[in-house]
C-alpha atoms as a PDB file:
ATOM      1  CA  UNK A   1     137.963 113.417 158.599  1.00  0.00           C
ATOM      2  CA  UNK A   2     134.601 111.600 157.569  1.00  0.00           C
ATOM      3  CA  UNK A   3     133.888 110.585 153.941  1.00  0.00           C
ATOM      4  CA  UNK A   4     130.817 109.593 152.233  1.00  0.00           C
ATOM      5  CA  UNK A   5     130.463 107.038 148.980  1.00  0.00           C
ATOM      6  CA  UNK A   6     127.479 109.935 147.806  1.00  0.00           C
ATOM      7  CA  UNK A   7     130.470 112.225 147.529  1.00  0.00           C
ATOM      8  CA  UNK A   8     131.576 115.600 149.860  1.00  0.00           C
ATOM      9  CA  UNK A   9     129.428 117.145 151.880  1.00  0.00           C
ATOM     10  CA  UNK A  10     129.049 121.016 152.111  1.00  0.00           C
ATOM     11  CA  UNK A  11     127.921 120.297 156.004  1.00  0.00           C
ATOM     12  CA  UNK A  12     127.520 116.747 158.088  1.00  0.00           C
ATOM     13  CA  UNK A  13     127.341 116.052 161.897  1.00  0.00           C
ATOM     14  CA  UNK A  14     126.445 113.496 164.374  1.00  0.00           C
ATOM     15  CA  UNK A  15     127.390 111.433 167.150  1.00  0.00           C
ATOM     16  CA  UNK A  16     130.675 109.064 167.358  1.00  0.00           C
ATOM     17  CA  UNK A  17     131.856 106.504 170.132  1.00  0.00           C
ATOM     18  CA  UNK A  18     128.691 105.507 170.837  1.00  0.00           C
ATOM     19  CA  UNK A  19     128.606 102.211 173.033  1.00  0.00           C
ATOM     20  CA  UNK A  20     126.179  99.500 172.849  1.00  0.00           C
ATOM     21  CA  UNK A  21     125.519  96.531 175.070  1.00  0.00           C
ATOM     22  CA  UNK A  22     123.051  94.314 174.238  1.00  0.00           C
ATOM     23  CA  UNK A  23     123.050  91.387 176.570  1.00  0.00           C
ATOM     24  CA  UNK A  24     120.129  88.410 175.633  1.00  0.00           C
ATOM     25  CA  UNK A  25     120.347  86.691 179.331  1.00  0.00           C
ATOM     26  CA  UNK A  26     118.471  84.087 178.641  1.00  0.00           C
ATOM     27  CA  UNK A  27     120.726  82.389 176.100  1.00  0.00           C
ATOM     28  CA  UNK A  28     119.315  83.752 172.648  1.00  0.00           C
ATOM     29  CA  UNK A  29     122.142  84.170 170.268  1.00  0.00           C
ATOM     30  CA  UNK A  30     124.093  86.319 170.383  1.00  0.00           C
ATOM     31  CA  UNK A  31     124.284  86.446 174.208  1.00  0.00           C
ATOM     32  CA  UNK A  32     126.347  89.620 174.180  1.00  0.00           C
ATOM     33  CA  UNK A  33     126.755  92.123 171.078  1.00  0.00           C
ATOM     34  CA  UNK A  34     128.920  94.592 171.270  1.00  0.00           C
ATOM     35  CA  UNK A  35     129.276  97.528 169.493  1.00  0.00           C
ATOM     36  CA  UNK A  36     131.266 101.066 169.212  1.00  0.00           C
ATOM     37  CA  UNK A  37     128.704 103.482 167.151  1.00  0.00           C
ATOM     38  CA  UNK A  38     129.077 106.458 164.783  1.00  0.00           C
ATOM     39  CA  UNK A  39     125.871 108.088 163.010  1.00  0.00           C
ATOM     40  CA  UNK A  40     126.574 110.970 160.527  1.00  0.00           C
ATOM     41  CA  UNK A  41     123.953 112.979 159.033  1.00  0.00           C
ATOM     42  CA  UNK A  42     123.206 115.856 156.252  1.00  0.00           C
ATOM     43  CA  UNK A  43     121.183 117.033 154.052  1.00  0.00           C
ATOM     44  CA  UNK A  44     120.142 121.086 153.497  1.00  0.00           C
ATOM     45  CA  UNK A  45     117.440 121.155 156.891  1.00  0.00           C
ATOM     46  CA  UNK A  46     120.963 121.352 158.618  1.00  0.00           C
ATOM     47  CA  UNK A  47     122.464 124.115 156.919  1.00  0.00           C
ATOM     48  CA  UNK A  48     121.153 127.452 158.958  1.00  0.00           C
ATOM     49  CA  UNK A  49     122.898 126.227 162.114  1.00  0.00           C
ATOM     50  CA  UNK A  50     126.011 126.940 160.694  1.00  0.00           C
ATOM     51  CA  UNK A  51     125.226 130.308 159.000  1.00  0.00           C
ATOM     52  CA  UNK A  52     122.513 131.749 161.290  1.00  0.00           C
ATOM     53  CA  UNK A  53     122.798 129.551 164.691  1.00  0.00           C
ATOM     54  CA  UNK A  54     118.618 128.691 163.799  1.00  0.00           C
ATOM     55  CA  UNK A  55     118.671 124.859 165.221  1.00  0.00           C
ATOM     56  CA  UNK A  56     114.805 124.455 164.367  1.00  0.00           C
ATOM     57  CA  UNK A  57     115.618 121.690 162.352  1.00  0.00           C
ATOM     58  CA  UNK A  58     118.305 120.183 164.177  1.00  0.00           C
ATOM     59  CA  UNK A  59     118.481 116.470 165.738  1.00  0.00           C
ATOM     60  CA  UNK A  60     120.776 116.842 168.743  1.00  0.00           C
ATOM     61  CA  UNK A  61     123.257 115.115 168.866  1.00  0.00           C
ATOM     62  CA  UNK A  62     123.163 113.748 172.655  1.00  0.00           C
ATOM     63  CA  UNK A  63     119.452 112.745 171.165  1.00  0.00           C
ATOM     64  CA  UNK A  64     120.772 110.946 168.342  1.00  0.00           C
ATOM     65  CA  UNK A  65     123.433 108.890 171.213  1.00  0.00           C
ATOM     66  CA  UNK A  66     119.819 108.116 172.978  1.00  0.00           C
ATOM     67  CA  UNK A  67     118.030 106.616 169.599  1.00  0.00           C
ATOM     68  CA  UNK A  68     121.093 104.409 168.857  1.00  0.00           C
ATOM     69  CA  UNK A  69     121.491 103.268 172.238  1.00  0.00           C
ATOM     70  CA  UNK A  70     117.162 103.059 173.118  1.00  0.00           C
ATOM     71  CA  UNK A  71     116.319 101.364 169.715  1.00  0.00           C
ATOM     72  CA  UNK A  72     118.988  98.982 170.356  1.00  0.00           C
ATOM     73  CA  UNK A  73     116.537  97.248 172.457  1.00  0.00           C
ATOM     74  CA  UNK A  74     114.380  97.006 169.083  1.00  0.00           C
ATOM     75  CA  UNK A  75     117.016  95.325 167.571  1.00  0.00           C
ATOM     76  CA  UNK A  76     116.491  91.833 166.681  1.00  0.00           C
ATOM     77  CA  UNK A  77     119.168  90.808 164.452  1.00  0.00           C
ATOM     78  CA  UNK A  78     122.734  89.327 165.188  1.00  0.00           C
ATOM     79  CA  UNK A  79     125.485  91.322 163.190  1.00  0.00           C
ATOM     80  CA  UNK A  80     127.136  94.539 162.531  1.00  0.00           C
ATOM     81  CA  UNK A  81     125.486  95.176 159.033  1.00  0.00           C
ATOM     82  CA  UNK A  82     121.582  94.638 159.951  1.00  0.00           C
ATOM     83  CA  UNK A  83     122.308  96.665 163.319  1.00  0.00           C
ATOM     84  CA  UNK A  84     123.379  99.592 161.181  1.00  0.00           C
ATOM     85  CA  UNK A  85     120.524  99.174 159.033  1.00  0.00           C
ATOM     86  CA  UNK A  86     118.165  99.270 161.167  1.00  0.00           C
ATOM     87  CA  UNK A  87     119.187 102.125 162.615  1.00  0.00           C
ATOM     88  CA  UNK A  88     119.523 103.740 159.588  1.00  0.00           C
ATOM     89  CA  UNK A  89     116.243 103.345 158.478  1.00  0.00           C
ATOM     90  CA  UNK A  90     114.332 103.766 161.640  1.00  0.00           C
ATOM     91  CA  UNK A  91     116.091 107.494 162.181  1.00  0.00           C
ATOM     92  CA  UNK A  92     115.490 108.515 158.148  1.00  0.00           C
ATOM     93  CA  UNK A  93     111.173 107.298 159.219  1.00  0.00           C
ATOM     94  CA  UNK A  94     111.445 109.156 162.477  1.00  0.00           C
ATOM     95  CA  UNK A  95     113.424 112.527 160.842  1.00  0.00           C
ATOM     96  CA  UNK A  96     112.224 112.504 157.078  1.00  0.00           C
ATOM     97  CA  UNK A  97     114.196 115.837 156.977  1.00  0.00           C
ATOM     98  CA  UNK A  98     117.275 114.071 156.769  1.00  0.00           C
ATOM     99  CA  UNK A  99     118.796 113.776 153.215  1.00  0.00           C
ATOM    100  CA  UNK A 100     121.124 111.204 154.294  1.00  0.00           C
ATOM    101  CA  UNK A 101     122.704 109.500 156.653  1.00  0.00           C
ATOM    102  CA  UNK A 102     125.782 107.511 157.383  1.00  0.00           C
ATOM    103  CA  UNK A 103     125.611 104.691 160.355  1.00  0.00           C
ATOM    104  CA  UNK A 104     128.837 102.771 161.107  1.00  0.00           C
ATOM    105  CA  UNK A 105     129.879 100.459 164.104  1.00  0.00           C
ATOM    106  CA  UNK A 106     132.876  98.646 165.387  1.00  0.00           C
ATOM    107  CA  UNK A 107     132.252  95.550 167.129  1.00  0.00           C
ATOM    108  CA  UNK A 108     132.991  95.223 170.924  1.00  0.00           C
ATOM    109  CA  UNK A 109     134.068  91.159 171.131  1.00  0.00           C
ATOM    110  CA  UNK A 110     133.049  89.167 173.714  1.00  0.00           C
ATOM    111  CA  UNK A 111     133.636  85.548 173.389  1.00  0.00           C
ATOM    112  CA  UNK A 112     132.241  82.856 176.074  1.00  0.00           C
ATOM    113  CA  UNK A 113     134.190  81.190 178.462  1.00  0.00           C
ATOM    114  CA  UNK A 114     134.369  77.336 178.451  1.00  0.00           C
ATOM    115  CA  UNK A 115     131.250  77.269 175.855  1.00  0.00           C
ATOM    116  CA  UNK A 116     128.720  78.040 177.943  1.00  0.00           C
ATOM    117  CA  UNK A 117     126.611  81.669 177.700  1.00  0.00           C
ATOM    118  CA  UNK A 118     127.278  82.741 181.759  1.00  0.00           C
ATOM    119  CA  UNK A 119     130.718  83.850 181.221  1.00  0.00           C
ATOM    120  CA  UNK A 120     132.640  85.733 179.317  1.00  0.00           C
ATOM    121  CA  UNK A 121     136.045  87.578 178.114  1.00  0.00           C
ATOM    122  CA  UNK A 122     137.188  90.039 175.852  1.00  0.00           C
ATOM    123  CA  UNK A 123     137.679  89.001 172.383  1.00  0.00           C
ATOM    124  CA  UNK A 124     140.443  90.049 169.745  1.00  0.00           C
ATOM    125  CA  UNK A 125     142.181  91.990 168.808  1.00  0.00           C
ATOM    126  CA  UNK A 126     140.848  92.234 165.130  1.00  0.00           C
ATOM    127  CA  UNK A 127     137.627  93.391 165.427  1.00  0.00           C
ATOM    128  CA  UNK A 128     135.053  93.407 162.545  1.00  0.00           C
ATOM    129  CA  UNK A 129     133.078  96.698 161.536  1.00  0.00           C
ATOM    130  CA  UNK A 130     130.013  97.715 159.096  1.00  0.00           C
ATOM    131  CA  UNK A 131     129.159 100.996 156.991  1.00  0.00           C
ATOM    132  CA  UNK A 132     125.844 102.271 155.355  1.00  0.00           C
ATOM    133  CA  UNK A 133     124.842 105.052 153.520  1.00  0.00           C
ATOM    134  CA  UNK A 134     121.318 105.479 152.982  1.00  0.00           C
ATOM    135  CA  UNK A 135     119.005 108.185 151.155  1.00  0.00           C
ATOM    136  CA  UNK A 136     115.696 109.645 152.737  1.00  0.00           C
ATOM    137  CA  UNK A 137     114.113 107.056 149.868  1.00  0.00           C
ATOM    138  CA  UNK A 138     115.712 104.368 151.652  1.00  0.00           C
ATOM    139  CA  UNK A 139     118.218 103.509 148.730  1.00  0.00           C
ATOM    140  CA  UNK A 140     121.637 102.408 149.345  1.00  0.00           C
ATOM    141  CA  UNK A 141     124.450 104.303 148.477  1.00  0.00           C
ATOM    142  CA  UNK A 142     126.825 101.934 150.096  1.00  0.00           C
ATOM    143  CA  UNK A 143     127.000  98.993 152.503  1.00  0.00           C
ATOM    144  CA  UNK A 144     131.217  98.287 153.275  1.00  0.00           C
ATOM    145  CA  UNK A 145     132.053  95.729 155.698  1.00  0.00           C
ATOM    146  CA  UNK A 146     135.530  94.777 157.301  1.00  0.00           C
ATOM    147  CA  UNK A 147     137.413  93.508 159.728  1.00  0.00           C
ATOM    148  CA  UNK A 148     140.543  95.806 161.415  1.00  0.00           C
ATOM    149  CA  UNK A 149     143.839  94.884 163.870  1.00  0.00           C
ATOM    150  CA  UNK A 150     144.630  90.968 162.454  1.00  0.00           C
ATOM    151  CA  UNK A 151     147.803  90.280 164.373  1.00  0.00           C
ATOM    152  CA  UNK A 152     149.272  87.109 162.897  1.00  0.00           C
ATOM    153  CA  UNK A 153     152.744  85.121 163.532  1.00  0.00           C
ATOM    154  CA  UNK A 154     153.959  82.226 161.713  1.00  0.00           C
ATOM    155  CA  UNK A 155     157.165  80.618 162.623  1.00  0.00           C
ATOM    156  CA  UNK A 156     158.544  79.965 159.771  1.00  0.00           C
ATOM    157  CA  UNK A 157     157.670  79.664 155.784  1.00  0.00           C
ATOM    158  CA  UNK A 158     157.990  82.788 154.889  1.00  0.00           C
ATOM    159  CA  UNK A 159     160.951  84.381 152.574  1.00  0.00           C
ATOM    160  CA  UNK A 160     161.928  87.801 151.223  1.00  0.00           C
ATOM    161  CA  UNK A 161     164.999  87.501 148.640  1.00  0.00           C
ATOM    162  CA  UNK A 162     165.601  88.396 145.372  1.00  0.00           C
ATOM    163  CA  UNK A 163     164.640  92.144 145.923  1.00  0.00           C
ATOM    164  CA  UNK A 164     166.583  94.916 144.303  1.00  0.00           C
ATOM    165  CA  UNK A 165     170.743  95.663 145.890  1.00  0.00           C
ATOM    166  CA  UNK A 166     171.926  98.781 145.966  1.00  0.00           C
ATOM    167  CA  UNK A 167     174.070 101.424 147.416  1.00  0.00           C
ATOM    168  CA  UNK A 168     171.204 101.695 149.758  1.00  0.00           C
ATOM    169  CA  UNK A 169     170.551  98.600 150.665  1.00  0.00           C
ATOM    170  CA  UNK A 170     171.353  96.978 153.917  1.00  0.00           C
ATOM    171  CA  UNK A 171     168.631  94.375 154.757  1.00  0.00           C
ATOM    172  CA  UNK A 172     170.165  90.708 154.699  1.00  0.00           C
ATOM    173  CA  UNK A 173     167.936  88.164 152.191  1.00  0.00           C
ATOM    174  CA  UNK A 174     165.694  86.187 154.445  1.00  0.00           C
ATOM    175  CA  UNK A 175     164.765  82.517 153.258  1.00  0.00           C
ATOM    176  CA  UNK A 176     163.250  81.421 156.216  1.00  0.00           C
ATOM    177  CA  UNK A 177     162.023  84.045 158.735  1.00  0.00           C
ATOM    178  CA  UNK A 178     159.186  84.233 161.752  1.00  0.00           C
ATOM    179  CA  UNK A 179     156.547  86.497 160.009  1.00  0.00           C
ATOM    180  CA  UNK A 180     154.898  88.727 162.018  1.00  0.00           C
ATOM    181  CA  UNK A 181     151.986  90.862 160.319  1.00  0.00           C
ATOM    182  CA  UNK A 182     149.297  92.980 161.050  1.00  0.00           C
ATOM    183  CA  UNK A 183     146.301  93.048 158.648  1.00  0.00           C
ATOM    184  CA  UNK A 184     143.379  95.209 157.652  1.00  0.00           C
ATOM    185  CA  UNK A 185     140.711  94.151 155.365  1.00  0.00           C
ATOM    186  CA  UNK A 186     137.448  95.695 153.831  1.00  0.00           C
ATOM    187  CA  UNK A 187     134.821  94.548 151.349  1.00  0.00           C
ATOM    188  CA  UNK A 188     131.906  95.973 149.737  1.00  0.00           C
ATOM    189  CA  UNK A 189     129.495  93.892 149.024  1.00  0.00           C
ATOM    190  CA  UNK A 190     126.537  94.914 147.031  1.00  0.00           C
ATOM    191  CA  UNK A 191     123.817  93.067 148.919  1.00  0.00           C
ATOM    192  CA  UNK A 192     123.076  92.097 152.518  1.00  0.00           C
ATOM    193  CA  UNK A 193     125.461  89.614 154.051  1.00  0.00           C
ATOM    194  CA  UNK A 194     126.732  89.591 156.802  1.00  0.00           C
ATOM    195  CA  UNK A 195     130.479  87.547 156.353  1.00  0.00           C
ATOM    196  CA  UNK A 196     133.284  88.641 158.521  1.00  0.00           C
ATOM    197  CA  UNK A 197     133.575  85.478 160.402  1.00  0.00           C
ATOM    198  CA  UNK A 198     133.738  83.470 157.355  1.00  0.00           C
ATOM    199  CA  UNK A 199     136.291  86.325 156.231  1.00  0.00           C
ATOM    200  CA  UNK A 200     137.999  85.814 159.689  1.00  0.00           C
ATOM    201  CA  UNK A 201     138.180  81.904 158.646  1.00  0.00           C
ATOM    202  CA  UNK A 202     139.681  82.424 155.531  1.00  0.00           C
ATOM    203  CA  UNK A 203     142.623  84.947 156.528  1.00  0.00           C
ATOM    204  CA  UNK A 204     143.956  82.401 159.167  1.00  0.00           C
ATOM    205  CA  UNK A 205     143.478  79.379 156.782  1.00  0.00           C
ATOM    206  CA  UNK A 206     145.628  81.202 154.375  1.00  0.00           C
ATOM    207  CA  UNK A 207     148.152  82.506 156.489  1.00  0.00           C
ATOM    208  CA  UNK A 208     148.685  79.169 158.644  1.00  0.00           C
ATOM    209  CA  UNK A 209     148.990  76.730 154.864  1.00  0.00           C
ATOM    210  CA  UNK A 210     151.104  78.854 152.382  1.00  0.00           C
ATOM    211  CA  UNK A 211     154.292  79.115 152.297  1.00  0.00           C
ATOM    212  CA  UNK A 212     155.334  82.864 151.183  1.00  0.00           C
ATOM    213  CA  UNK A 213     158.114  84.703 149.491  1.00  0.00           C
ATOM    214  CA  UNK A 214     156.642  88.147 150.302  1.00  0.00           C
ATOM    215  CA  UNK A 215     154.146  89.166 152.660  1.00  0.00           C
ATOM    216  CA  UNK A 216     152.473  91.136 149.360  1.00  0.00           C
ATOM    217  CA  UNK A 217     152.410  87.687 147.975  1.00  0.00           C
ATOM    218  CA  UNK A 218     150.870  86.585 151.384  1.00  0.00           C
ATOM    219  CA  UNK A 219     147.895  88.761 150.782  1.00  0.00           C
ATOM    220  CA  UNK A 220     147.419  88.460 147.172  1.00  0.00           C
ATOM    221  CA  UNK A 221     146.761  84.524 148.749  1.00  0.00           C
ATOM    222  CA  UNK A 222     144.111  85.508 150.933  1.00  0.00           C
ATOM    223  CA  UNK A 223     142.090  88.012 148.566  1.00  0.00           C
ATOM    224  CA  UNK A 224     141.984  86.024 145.535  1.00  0.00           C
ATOM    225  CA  UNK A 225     140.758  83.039 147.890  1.00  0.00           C
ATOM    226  CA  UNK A 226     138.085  85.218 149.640  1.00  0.00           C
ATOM    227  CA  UNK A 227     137.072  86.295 146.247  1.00  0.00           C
ATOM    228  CA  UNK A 228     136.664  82.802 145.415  1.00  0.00           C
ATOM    229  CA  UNK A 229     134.689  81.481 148.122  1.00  0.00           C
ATOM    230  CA  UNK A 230     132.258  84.602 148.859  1.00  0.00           C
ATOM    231  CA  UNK A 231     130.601  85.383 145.932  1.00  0.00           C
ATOM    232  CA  UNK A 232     128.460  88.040 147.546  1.00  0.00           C
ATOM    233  CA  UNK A 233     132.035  90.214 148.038  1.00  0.00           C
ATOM    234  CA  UNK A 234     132.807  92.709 144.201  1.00  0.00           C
ATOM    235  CA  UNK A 235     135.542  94.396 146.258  1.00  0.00           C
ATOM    236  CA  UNK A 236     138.310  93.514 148.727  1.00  0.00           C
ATOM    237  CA  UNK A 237     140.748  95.964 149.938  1.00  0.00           C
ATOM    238  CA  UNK A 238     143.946  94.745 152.358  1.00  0.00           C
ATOM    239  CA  UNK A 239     146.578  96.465 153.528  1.00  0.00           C
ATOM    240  CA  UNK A 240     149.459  94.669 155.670  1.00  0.00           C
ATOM    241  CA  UNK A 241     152.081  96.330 157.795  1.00  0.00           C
ATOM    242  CA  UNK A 242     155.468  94.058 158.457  1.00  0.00           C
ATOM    243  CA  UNK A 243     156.104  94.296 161.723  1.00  0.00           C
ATOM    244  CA  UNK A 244     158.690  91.329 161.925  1.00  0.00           C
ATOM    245  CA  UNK A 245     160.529  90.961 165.164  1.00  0.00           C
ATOM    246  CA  UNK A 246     163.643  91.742 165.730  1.00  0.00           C
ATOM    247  CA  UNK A 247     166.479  89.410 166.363  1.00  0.00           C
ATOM    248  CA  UNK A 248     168.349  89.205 168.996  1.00  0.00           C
ATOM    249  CA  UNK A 249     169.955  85.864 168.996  1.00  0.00           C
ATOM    250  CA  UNK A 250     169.529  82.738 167.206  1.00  0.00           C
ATOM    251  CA  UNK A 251     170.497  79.151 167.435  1.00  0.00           C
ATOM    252  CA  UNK A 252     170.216  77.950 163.900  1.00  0.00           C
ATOM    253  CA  UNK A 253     166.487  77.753 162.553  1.00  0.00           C
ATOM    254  CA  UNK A 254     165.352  76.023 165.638  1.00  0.00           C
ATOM    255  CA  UNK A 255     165.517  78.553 168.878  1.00  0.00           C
ATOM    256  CA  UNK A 256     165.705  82.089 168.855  1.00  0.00           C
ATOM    257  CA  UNK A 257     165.047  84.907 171.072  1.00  0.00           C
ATOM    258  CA  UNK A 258     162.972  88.564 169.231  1.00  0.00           C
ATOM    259  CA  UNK A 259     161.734  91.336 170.542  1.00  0.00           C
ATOM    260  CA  UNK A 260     159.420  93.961 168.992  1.00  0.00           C
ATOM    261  CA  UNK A 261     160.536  96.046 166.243  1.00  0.00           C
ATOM    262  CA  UNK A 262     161.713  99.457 165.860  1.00  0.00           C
ATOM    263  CA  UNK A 263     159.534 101.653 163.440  1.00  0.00           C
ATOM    264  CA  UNK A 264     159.557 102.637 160.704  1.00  0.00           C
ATOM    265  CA  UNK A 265     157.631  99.499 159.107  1.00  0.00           C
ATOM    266  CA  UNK A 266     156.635  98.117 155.367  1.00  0.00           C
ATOM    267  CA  UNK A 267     153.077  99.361 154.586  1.00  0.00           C
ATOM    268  CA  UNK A 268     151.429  97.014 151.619  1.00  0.00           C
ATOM    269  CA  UNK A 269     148.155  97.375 149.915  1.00  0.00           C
ATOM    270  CA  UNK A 270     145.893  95.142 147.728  1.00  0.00           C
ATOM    271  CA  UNK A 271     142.568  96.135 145.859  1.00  0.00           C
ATOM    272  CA  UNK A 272     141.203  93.251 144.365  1.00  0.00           C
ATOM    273  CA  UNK A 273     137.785  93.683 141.987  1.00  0.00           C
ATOM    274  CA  UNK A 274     135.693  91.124 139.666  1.00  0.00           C
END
């Protein structure tokens, strides 16, 4: 289900999985931005469709999928969070009815091939997204940012010992294991900015120089640096799933053979404010 920062809503709708392609062919940055759509709206103009079936005052929704992907051609910024504002604040102009409205977007990665801006492949997998909220007088009730579906591997330099034995325990004490993680992060940031790939920076530096002894001490690492270098960010949430092959032979710490692992896996979180 959908949430809003402005609290729950008696009645919201809209349009979701909305793709976007906006290709500049003549080598303007960005030469191809991609991105996955969702705009929610509500307000009380919406309200009689659901208790009498009167739509007098109701925005399509296969309208709203052809003002998201039309305006898109209107759209002359370069990331995530000034696409969804602009979209945001064109539809609240064009539909003053609407008491609110919630735009969010996924990117769709691209990155060129051999540097140039003719070719191209897929990028990822992590794949940075944006979230508004705005009121009919154009005041923000929230602008999140993030980036989803890190997968990162390091060969060695990470340790988990020293946890609590028990009649329940069976997991051996680690001192020198191939981490494998995946990693979700989001940020609100009061202002404007536009940071993920500074963000995306910063996770990999982290990950590739410390040495760990927990993967919750892995991404305590990354969120107090990214608090410490971005400024603009006053709230980081990460959450980390272990998903540490399994072994299935080993010569020493040198060569070894893995293979994915079963579930269940470790789920770890991390809010970190100023």
């Amino acid at each position: 289900m959908h949430s809003f920062a402005s609290g729950e809503k008696r009645n919201y709708y809209g349009k979701a999985d909305v793709v976007v392609y906006l290709l500049h062919r003549d080598g303007a940055p960005p030469p191809v931005f991609g991105a996955n759509v969702t705009m929610l709206l509500y307000g009380d103009a919406f309200w009689p469709t659901y208790t009498t079936g009167d739509n007098a005052n109701l925005v399509a929704t296969d309208s709203m999928k052809n003002f998201i992907q039309r305006e898109a051609l209107n759209f002359e910024g370069a990331h995530l969070e000034s696409f969804c504002s602009f979209l945001a604040e064109k539809f609240l102009r064009t539909y003053p009815h609407t008491e609110g409205i919630q735009v969010s977007a996924s990117e769709i990665p691209y990155n060129a091939i051999a540097g140039g801006n003719v070719a191209f492949a897929p990028g990822g997998p992590d794949r940075a997204f944006a979230c508004i909220e705005l009121r009919q007088d154009g005041s923000a009730v929230e602008r999140r940012s993030g980036i989803h579906g890190f997968r990162l591997l390091r060969l060695g330099g990470s340790a988990f010992t020293g946890f609590v034995r028990d009649q329940y325990t069976t997991l051996p004490e680690i001192a020198n294991r191939p981490l494998h993680m995946w990693l979700d992060l989001e940020w609100v940031c009061p202002q404007h900015a536009a940071l993920a790939p500074r963000v995306r920076e910063l996770v990999h530096r982290v990950f590739h120089e410390f040495e760990s002894g927990s993967i919750q001490q892995v991404i305590y690492q990354m969120g107090t640096r990214i608090l410490a270098d971005l400024p603009e960010i006053a709230e980081l949430h990460l959450e980390a799933n272990n998903r540490t092959w399994d072994t299935v032979v080993e010569h020493g710490d040198t060569v070894g053979i893995f293979t994915d692992p079963r579930p269940p896996f470790g789920v770890l979180g991390l809010t970190l404010k100023r």
